[in-house]
PDB file of N, CA and C in Angstrom:
ATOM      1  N   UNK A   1      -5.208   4.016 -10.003  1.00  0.00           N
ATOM      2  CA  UNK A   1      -6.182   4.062 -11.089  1.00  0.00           C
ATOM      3  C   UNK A   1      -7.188   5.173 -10.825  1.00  0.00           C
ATOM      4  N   UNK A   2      -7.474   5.855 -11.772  1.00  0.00           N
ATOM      5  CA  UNK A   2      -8.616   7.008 -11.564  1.00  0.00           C
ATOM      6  C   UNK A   2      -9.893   6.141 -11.436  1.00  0.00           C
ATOM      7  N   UNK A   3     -10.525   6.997 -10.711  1.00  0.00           N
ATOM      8  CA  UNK A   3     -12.074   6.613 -10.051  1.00  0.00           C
ATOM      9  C   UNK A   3     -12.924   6.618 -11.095  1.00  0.00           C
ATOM     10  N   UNK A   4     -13.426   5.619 -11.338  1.00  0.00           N
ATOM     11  CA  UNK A   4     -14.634   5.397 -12.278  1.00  0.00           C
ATOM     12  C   UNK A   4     -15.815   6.121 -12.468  1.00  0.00           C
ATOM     13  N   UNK A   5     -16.858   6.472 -12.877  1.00  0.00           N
ATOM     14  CA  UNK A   5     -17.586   7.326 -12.807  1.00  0.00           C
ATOM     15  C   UNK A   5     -19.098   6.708 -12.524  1.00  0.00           C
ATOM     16  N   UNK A   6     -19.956   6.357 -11.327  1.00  0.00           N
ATOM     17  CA  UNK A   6     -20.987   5.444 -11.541  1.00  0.00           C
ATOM     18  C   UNK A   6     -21.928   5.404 -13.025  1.00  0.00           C
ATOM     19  N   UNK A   7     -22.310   6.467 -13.511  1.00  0.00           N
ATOM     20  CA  UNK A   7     -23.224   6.180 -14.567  1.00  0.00           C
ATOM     21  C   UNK A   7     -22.285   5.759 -15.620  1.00  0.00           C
ATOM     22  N   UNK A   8     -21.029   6.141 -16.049  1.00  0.00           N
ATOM     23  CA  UNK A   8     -20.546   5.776 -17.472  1.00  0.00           C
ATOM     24  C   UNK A   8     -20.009   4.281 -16.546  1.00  0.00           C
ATOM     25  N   UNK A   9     -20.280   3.472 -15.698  1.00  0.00           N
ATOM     26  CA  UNK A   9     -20.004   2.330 -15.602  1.00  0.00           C
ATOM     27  C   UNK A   9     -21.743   1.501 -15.593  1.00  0.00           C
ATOM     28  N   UNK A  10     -22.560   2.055 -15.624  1.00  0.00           N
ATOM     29  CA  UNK A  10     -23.627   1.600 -15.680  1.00  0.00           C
ATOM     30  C   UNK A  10     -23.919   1.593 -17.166  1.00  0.00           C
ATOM     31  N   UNK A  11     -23.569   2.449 -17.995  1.00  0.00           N
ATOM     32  CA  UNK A  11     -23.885   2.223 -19.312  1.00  0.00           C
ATOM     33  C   UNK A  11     -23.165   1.524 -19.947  1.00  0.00           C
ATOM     34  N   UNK A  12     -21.841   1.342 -19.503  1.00  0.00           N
ATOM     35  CA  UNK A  12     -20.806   0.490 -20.193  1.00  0.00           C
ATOM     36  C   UNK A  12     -21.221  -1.374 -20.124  1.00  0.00           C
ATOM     37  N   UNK A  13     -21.738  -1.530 -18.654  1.00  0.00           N
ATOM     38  CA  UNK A  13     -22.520  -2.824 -18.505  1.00  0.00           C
ATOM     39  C   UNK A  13     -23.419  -3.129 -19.529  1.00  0.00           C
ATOM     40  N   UNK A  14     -24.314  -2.092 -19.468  1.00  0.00           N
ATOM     41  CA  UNK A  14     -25.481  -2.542 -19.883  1.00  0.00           C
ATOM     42  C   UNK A  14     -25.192  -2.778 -21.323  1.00  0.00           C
ATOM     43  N   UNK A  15     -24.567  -1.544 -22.080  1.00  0.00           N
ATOM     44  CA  UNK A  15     -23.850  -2.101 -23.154  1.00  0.00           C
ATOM     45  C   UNK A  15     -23.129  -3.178 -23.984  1.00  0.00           C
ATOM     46  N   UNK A  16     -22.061  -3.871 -22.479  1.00  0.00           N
ATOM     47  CA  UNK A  16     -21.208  -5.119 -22.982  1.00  0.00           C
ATOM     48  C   UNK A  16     -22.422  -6.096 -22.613  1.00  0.00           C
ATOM     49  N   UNK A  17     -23.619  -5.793 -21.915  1.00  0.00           N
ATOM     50  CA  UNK A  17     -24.861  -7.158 -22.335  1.00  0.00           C
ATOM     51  C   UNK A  17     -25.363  -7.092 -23.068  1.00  0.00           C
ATOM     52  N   UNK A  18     -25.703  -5.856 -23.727  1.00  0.00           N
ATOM     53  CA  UNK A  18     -26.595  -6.075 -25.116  1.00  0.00           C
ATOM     54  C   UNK A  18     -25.758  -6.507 -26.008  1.00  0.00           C
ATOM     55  N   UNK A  19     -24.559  -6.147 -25.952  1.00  0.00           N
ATOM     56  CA  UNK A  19     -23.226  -6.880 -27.171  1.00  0.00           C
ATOM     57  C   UNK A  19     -23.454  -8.352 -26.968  1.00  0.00           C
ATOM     58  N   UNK A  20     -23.065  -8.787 -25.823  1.00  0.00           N
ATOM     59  CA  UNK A  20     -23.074  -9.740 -25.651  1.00  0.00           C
ATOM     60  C   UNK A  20     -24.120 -11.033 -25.910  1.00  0.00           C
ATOM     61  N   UNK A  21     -25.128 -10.354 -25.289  1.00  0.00           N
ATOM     62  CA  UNK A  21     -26.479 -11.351 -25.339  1.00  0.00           C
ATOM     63  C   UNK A  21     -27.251 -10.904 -26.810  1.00  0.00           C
ATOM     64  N   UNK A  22     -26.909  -9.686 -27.446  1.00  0.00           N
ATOM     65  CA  UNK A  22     -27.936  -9.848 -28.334  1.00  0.00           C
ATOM     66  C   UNK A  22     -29.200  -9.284 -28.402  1.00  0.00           C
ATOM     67  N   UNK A  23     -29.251  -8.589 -27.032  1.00  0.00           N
ATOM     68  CA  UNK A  23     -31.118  -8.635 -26.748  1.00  0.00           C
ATOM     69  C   UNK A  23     -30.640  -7.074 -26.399  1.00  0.00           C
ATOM     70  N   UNK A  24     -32.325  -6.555 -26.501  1.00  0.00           N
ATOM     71  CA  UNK A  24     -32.473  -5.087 -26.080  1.00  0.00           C
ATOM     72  C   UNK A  24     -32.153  -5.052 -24.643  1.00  0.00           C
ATOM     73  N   UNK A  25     -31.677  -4.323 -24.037  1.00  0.00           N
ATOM     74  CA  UNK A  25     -31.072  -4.468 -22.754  1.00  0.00           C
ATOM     75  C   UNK A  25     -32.026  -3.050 -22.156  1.00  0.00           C
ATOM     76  N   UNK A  26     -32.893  -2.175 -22.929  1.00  0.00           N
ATOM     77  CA  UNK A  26     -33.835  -1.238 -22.439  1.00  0.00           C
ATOM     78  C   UNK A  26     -34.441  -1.348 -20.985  1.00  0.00           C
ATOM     79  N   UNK A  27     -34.586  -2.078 -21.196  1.00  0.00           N
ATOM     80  CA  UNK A  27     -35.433  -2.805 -19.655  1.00  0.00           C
ATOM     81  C   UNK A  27     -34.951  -2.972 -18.932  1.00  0.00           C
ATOM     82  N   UNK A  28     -34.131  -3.295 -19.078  1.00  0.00           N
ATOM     83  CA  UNK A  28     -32.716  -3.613 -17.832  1.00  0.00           C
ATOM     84  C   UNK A  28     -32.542  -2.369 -16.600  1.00  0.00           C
ATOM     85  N   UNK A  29     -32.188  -2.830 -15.181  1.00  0.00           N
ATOM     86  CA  UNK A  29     -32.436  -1.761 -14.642  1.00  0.00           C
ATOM     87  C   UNK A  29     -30.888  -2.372 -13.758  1.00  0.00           C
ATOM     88  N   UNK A  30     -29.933  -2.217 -12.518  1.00  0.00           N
ATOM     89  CA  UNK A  30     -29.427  -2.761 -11.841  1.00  0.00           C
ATOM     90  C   UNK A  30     -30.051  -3.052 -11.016  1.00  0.00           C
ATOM     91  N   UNK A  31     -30.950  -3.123 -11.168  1.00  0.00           N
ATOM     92  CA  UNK A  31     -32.142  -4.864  -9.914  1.00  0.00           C
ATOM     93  C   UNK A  31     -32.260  -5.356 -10.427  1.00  0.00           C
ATOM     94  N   UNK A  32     -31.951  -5.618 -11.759  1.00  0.00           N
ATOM     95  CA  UNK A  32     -32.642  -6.738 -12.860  1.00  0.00           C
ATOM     96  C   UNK A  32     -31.910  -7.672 -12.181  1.00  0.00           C
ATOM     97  N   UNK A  33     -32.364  -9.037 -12.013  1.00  0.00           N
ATOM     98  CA  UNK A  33     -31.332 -10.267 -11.494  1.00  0.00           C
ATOM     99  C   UNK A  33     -30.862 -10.509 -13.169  1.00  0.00           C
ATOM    100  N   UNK A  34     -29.526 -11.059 -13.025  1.00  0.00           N
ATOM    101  CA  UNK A  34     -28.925 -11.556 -13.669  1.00  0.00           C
ATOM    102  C   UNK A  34     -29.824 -13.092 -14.464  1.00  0.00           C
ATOM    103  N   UNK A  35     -30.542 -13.677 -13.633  1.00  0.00           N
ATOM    104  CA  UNK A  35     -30.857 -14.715 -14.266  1.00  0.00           C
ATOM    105  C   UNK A  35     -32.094 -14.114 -15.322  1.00  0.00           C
ATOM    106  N   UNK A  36     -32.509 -13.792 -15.623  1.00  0.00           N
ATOM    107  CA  UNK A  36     -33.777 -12.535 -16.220  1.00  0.00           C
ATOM    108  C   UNK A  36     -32.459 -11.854 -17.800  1.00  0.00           C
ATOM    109  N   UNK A  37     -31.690 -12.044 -17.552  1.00  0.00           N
ATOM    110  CA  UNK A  37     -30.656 -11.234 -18.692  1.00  0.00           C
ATOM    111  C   UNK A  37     -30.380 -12.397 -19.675  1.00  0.00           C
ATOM    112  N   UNK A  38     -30.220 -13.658 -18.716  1.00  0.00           N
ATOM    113  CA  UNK A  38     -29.661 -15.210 -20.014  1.00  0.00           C
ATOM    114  C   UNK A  38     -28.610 -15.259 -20.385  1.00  0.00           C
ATOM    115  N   UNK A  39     -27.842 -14.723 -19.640  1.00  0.00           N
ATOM    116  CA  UNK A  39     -26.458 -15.126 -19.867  1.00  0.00           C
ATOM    117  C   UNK A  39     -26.060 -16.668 -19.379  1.00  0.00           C
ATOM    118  N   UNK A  40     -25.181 -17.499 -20.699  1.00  0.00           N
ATOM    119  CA  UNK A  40     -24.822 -18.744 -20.532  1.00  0.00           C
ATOM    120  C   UNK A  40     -23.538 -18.377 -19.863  1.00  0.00           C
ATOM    121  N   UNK A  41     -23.443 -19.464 -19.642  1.00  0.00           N
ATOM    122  CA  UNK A  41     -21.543 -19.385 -18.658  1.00  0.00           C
ATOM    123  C   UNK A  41     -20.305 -18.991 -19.440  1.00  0.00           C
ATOM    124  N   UNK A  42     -20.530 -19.485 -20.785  1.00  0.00           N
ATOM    125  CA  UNK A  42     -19.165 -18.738 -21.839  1.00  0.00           C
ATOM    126  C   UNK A  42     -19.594 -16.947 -22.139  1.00  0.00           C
ATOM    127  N   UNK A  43     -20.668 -16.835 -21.955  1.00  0.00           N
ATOM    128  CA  UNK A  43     -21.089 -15.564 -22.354  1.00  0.00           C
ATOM    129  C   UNK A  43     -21.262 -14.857 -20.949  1.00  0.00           C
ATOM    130  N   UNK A  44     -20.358 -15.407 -19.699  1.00  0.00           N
ATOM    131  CA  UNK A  44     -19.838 -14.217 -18.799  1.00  0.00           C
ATOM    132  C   UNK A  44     -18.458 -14.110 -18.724  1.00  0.00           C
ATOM    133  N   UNK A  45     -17.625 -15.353 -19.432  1.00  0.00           N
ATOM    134  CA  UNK A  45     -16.393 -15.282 -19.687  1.00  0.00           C
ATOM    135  C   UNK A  45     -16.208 -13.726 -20.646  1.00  0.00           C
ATOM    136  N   UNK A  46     -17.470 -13.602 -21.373  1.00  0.00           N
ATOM    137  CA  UNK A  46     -17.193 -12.389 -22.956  1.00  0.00           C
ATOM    138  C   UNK A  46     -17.440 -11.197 -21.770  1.00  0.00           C
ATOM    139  N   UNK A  47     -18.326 -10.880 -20.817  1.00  0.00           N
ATOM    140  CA  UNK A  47     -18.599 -10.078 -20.253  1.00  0.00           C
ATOM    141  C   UNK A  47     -17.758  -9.314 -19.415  1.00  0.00           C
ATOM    142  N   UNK A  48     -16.950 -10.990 -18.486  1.00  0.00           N
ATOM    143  CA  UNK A  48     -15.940  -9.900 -17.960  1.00  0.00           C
ATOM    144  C   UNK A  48     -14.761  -9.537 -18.714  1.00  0.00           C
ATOM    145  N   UNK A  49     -14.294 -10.116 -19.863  1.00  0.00           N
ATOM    146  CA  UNK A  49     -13.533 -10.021 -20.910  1.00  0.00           C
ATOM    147  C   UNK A  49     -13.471  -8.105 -21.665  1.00  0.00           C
ATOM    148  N   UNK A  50     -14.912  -8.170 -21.745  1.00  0.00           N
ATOM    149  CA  UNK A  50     -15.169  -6.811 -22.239  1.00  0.00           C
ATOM    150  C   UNK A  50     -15.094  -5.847 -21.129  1.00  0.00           C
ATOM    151  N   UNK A  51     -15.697  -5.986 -20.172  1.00  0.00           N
ATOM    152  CA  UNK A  51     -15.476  -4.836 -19.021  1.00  0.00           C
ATOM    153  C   UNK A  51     -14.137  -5.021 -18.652  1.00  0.00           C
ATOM    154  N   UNK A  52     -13.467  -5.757 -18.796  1.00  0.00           N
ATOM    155  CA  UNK A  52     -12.143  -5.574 -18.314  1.00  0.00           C
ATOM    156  C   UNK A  52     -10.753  -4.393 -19.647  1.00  0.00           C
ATOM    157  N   UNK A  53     -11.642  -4.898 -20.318  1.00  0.00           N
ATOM    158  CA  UNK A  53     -11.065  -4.384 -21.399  1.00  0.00           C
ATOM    159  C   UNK A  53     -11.281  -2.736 -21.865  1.00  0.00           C
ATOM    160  N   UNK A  54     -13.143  -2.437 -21.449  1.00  0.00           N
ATOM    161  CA  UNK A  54     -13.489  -1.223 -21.582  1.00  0.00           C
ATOM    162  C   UNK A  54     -13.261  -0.197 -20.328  1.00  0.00           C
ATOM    163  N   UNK A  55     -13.118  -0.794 -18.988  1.00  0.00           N
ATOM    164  CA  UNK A  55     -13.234  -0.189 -17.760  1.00  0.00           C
ATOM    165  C   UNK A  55     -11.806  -0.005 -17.319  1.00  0.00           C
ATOM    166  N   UNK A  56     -10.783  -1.635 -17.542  1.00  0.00           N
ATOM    167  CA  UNK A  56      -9.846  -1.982 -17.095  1.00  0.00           C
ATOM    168  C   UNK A  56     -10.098  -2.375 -15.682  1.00  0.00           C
ATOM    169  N   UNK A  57     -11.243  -2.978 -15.244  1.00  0.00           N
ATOM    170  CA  UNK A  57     -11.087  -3.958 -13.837  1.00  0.00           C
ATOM    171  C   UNK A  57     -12.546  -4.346 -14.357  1.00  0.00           C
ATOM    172  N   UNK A  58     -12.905  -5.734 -13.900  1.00  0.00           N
ATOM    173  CA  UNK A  58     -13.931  -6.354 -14.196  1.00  0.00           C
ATOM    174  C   UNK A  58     -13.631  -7.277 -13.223  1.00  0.00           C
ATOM    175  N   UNK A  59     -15.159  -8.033 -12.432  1.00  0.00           N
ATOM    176  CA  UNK A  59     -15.312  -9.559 -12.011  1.00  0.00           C
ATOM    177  C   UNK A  59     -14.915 -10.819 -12.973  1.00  0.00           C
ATOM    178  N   UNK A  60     -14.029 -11.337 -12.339  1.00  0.00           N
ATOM    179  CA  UNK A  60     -13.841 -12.837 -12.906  1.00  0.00           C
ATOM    180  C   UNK A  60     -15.261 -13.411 -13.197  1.00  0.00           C
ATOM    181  N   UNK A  61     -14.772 -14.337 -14.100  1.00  0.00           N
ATOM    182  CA  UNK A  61     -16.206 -15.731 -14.334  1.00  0.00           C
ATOM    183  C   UNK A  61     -16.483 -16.107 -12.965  1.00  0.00           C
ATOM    184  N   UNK A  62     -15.865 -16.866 -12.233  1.00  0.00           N
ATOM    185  CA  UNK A  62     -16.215 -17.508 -10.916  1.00  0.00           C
ATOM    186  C   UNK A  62     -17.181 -16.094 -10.013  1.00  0.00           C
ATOM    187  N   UNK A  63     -16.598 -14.985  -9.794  1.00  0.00           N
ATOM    188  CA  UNK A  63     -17.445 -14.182  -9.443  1.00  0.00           C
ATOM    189  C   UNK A  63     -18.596 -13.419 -10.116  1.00  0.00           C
ATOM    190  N   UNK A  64     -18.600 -13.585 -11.404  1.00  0.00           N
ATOM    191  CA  UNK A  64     -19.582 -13.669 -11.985  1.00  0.00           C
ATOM    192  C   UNK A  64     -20.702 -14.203 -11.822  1.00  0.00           C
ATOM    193  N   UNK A  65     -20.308 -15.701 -11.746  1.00  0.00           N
ATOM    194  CA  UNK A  65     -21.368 -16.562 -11.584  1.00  0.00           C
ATOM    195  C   UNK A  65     -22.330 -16.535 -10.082  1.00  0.00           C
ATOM    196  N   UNK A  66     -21.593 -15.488  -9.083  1.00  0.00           N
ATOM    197  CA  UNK A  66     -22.420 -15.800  -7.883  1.00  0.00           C
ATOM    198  C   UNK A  66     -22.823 -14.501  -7.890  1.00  0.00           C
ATOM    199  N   UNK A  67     -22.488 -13.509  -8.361  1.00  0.00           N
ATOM    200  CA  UNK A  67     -23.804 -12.160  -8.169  1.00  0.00           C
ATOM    201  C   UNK A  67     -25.402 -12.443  -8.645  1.00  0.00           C
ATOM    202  N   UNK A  68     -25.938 -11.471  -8.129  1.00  0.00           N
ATOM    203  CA  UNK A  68     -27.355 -11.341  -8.495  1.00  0.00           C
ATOM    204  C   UNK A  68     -27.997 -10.730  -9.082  1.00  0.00           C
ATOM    205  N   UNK A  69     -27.593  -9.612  -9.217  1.00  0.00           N
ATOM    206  CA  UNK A  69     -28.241  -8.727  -9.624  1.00  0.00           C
ATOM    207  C   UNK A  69     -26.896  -7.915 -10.681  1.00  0.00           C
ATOM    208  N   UNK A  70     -27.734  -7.030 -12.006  1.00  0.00           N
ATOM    209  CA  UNK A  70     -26.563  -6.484 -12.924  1.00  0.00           C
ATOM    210  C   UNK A  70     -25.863  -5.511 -11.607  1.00  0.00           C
ATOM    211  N   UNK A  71     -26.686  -4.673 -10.824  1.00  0.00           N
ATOM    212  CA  UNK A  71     -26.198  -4.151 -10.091  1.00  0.00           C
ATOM    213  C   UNK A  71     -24.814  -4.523  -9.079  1.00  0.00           C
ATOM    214  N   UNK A  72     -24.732  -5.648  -8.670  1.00  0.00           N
ATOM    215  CA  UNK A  72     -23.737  -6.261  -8.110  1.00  0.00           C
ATOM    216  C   UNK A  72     -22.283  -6.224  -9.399  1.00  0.00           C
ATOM    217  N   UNK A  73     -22.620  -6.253 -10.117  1.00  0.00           N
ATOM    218  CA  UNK A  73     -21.492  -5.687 -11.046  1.00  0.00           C
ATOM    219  C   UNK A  73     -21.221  -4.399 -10.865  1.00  0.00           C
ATOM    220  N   UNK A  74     -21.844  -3.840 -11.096  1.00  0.00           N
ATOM    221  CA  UNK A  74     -21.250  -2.255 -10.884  1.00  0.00           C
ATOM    222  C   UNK A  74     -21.125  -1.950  -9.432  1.00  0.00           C
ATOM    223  N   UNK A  75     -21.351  -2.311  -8.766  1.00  0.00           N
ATOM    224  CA  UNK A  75     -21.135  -2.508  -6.540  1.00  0.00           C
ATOM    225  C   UNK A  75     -19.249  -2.570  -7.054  1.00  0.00           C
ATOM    226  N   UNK A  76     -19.138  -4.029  -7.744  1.00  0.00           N
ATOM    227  CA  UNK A  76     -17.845  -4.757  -7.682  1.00  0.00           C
ATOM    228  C   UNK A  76     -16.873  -3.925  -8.431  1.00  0.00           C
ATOM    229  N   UNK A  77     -17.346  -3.664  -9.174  1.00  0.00           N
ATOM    230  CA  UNK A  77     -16.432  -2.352 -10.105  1.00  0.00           C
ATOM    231  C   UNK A  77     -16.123  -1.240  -9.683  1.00  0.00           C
ATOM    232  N   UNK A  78     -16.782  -0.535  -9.151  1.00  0.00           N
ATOM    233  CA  UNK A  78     -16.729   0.690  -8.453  1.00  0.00           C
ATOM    234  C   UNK A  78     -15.999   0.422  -6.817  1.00  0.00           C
ATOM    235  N   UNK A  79     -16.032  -0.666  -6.534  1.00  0.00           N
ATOM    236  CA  UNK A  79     -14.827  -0.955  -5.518  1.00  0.00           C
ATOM    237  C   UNK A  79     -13.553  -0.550  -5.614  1.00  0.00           C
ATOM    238  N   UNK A  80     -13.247  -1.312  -7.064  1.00  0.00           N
ATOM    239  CA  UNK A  80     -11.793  -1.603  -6.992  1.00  0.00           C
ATOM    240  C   UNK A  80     -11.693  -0.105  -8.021  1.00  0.00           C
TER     241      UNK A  80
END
């Protein structure tokens, strides 16, 4: 798989949360903790659904649910 690019994976996040949640995601920084964003538990099922879909590799729900920060998403993405 070609190497991801850090910023167009940082905007793509921040993007599938404002889709997702609804809310201005401006503020948002990758220190933002995740709990500060309001994502319910079906609405990280949509999250990794969409990054998987826009990126082609995304965190599962279960690993979803234990990061902290938006940043830890893009850590996990830019891994694989």
């Amino acid at each position: 798989m070609e190497e991801l690019n850090p910023k167009v994976v940082e905007e793509t996040i921040m993007s599938v949360l404002g889709t997702v949640t609804r809310a201005d995601t401006s503020g948002l920084t990758m220190e933002t903790p995740l709990t500060e964003v309001g994502l319910k538990s079906i609405q990280l099922i949509s999250v990794s659904a969409l990054l998987d879909e826009k990126l082609g590799v995304a965190p599962n729900f279960r690993t979803l649910i234990g990061m902290e920060t938006i940043g830890d998403i893009r850590d996990y993405i830019l891994k694989y």
